[in-house]
PDB file of N, CA and C in Angstrom:
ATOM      1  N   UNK A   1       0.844  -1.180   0.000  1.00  0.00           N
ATOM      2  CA  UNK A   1       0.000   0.000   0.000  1.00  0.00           C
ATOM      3  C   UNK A   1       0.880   1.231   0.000  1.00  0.00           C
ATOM      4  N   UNK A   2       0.772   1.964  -1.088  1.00  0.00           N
ATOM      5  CA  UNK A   2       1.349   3.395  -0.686  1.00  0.00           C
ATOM      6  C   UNK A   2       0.743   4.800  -0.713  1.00  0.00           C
ATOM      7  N   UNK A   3       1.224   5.597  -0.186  1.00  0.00           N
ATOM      8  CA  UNK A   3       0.227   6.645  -0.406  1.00  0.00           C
ATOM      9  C   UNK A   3       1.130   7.870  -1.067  1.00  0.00           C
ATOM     10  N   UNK A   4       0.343   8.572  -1.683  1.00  0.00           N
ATOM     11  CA  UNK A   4       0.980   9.790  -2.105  1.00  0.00           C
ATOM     12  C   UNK A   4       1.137  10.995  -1.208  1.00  0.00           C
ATOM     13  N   UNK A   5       2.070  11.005  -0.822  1.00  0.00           N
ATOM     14  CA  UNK A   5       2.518  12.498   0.527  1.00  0.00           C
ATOM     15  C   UNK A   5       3.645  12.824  -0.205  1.00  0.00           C
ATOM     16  N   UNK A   6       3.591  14.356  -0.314  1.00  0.00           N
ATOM     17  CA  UNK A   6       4.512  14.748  -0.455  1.00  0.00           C
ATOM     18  C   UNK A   6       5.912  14.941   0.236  1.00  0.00           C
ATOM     19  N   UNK A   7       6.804  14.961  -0.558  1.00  0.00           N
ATOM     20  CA  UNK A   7       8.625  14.244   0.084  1.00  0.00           C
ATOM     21  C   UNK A   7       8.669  15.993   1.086  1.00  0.00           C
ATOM     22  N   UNK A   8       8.920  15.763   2.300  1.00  0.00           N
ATOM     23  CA  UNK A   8       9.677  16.621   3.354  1.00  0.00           C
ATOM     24  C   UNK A   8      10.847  17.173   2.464  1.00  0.00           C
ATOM     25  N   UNK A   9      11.040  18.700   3.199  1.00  0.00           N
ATOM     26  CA  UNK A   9      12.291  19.289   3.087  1.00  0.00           C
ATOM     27  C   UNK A   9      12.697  18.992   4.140  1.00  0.00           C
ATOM     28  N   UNK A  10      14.438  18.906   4.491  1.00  0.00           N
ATOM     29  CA  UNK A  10      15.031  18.837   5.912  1.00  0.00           C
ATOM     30  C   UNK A  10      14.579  20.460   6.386  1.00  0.00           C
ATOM     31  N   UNK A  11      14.337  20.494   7.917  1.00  0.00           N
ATOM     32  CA  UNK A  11      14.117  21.761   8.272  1.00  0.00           C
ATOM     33  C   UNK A  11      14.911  22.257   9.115  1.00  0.00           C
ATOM     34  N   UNK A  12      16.561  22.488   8.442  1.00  0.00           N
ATOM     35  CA  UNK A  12      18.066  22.488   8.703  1.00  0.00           C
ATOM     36  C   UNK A  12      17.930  24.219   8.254  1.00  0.00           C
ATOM     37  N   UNK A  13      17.380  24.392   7.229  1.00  0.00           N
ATOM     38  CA  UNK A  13      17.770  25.625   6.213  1.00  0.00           C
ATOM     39  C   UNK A  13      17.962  26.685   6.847  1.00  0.00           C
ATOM     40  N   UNK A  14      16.039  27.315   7.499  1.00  0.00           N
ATOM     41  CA  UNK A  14      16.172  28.249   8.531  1.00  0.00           C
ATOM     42  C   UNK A  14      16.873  28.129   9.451  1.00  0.00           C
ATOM     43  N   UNK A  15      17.151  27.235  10.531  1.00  0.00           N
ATOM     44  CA  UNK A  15      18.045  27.779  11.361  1.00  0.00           C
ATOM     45  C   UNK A  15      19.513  27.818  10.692  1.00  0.00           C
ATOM     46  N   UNK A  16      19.703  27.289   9.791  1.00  0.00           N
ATOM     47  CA  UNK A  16      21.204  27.454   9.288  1.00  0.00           C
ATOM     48  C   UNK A  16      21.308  29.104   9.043  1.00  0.00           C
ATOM     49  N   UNK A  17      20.434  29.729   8.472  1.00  0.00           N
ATOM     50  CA  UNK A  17      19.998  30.746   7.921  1.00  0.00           C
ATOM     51  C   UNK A  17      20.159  32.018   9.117  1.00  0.00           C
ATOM     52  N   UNK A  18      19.452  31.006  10.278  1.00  0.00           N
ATOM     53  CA  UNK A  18      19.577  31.977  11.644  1.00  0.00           C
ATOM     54  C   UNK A  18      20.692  32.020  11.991  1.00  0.00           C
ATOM     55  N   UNK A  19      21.218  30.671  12.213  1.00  0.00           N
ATOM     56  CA  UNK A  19      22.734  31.074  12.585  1.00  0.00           C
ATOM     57  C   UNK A  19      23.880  31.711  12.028  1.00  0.00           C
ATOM     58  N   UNK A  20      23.610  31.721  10.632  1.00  0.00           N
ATOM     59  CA  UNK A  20      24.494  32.678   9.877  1.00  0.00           C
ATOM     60  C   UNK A  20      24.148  34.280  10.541  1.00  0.00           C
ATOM     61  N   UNK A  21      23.218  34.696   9.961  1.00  0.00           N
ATOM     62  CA  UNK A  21      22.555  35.612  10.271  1.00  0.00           C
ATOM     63  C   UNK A  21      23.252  36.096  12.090  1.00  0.00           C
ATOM     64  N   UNK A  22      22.672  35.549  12.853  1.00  0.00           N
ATOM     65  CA  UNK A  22      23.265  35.353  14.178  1.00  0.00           C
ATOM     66  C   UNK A  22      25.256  35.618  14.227  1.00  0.00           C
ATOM     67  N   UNK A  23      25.880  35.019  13.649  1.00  0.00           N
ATOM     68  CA  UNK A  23      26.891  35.222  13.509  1.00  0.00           C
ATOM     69  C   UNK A  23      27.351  36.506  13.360  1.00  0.00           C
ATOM     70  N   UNK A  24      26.671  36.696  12.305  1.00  0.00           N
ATOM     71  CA  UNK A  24      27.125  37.766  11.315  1.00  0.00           C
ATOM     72  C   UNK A  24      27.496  38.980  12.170  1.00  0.00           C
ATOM     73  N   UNK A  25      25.838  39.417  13.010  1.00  0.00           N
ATOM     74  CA  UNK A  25      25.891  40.230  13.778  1.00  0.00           C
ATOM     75  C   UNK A  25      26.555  40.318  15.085  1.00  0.00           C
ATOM     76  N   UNK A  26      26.943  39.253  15.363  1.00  0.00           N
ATOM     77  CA  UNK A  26      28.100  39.343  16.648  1.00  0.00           C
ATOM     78  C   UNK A  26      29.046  39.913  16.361  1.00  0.00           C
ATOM     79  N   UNK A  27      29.627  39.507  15.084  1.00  0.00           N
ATOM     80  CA  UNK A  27      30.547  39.675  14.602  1.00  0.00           C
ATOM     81  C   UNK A  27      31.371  41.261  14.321  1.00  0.00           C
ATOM     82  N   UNK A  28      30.099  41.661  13.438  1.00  0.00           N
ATOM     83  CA  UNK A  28      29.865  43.166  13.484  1.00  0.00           C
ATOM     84  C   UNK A  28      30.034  44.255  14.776  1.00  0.00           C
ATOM     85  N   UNK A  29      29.018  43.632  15.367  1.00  0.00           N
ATOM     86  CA  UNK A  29      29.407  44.613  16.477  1.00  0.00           C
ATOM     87  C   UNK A  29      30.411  44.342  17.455  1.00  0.00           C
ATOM     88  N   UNK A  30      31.540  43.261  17.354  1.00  0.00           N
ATOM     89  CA  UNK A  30      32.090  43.036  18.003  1.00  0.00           C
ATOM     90  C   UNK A  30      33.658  43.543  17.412  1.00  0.00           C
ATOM     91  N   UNK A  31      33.480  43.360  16.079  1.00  0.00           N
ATOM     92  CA  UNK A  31      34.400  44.878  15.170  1.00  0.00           C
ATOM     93  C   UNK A  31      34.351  46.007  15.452  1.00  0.00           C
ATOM     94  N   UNK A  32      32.847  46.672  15.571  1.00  0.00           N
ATOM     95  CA  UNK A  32      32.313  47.908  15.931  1.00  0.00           C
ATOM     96  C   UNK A  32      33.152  48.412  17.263  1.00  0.00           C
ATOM     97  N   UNK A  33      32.760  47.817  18.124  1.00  0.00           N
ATOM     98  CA  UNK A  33      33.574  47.318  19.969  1.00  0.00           C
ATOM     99  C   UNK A  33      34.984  47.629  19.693  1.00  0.00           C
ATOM    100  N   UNK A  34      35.678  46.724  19.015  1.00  0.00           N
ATOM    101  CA  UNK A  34      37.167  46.893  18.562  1.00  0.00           C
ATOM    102  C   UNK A  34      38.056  48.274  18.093  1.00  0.00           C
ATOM    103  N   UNK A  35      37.199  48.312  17.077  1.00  0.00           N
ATOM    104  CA  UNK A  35      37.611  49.887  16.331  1.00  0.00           C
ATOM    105  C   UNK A  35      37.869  51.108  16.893  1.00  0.00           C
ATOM    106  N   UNK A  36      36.444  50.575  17.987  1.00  0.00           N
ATOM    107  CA  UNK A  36      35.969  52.319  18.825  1.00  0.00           C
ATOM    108  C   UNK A  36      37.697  52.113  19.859  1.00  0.00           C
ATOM    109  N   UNK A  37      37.936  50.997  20.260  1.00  0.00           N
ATOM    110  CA  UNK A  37      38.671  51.025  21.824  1.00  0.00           C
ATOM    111  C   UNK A  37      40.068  51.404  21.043  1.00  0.00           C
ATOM    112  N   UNK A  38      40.553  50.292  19.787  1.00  0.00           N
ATOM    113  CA  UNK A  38      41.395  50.677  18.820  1.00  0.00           C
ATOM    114  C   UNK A  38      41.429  50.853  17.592  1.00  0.00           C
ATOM    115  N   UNK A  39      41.351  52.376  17.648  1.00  0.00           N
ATOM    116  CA  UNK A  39      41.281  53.227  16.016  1.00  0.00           C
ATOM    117  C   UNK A  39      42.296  52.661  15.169  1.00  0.00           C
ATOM    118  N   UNK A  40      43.810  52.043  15.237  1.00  0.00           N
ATOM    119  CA  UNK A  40      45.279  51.973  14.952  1.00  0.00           C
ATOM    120  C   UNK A  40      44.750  50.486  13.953  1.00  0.00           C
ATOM    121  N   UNK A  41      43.735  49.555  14.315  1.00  0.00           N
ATOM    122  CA  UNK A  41      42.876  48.417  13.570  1.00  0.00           C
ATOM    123  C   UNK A  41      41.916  48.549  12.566  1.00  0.00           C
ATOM    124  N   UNK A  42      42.155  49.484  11.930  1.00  0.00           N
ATOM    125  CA  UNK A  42      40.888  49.463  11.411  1.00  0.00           C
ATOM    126  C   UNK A  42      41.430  49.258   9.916  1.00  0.00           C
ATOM    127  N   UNK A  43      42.547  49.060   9.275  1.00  0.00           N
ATOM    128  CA  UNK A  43      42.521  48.506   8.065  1.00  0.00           C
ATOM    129  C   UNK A  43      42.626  46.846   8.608  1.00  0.00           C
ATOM    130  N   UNK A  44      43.160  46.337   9.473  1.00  0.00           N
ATOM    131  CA  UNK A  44      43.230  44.618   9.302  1.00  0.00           C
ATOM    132  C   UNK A  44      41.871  44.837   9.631  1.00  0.00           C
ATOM    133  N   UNK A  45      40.854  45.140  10.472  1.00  0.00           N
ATOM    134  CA  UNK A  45      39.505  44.693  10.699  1.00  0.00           C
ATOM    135  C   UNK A  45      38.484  45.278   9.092  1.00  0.00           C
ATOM    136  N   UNK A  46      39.225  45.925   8.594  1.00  0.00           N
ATOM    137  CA  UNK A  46      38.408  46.139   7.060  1.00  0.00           C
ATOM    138  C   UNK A  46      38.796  44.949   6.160  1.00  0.00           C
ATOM    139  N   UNK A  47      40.201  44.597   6.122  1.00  0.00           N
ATOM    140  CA  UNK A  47      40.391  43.009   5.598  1.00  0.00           C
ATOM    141  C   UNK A  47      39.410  41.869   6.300  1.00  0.00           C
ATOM    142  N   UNK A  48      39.297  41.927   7.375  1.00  0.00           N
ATOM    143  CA  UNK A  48      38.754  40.942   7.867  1.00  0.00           C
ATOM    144  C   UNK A  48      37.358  40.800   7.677  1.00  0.00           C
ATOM    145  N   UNK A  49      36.602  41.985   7.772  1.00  0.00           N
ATOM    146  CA  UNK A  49      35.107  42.450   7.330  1.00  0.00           C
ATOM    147  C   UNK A  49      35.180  41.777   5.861  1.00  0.00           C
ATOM    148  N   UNK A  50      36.041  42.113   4.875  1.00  0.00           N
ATOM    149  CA  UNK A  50      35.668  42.109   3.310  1.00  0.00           C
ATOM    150  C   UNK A  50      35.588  40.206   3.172  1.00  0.00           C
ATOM    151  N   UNK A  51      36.768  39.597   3.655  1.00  0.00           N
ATOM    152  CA  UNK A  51      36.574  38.384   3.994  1.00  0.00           C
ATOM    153  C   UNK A  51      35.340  37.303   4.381  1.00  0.00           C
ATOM    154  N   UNK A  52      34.789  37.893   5.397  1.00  0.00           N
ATOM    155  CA  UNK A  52      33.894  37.512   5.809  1.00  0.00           C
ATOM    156  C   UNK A  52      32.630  37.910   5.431  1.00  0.00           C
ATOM    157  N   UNK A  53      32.416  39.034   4.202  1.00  0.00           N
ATOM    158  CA  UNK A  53      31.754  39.012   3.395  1.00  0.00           C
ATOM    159  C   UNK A  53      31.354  38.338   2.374  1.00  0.00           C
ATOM    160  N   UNK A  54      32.561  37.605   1.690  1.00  0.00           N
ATOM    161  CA  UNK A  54      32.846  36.704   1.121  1.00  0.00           C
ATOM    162  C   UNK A  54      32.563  35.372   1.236  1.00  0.00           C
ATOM    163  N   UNK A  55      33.139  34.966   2.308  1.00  0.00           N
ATOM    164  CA  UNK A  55      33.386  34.010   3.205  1.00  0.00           C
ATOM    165  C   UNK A  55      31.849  33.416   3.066  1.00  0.00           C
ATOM    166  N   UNK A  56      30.847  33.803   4.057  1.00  0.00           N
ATOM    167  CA  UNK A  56      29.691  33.681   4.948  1.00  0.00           C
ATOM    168  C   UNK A  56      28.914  33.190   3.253  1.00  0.00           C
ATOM    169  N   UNK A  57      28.804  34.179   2.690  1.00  0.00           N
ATOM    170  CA  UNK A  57      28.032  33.665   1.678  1.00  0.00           C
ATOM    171  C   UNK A  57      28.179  32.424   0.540  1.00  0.00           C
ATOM    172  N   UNK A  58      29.408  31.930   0.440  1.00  0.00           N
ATOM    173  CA  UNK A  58      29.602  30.741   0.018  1.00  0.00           C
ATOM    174  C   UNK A  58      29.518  29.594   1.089  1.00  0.00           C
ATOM    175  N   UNK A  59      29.791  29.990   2.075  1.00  0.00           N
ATOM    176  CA  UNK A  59      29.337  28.558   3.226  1.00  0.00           C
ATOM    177  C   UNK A  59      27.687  28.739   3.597  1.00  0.00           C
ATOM    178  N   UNK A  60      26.994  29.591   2.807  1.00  0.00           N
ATOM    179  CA  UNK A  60      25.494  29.379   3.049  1.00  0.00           C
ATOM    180  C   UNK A  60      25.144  28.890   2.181  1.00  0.00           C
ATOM    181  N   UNK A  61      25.821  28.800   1.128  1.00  0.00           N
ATOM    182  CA  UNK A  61      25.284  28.166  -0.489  1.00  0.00           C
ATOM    183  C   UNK A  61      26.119  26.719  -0.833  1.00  0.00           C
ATOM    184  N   UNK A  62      27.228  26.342   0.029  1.00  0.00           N
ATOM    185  CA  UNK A  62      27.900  25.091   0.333  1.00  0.00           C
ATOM    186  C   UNK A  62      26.859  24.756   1.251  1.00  0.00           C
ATOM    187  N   UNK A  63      26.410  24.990   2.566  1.00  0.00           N
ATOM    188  CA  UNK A  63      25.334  24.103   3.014  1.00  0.00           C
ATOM    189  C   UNK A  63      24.223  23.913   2.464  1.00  0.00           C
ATOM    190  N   UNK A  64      23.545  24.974   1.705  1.00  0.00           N
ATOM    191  CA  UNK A  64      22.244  24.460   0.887  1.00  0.00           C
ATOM    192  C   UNK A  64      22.298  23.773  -0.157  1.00  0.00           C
ATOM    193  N   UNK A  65      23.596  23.221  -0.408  1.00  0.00           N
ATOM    194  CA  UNK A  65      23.310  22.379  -1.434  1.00  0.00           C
ATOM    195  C   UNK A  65      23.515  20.976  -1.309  1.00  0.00           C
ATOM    196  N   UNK A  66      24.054  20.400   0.621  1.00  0.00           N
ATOM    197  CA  UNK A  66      24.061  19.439   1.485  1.00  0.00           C
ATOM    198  C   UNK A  66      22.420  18.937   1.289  1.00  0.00           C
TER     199      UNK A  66
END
């Protein structure tokens, strides 16, 4: 006997989605935090920002395709 139900998505995505997201913004303001205490950082923390611009969005599109 079988029945027709439609096939589940894993429901991994959103929170993957959150936790990026979640990241992101720690992250940010924890640069933000940095900068203000030391001004003398702010080109390696602009490398590091552009990076992780980069970065974040190919490991969200490497997990959605898990």
């Amino acid at each position: 006997m079988s029945t027709n139900q439609p096939s589940r998505q894993p429901q991994s995505e959103p929170l993957t989605l959150l936790v990026a997201v979640a990241v992101v913004f720690l992250v940010c303001t924890a640069t933000v935090y940095v900068l203000y205490q030391h001004p003398s950082l702010t080109a390696p923390a602009g490398v590091g920002v552009g990076l992780l611009g980069v970065l974040v969005p190919l490991v969200i599109a490497a997990l959605r395709r898990r």
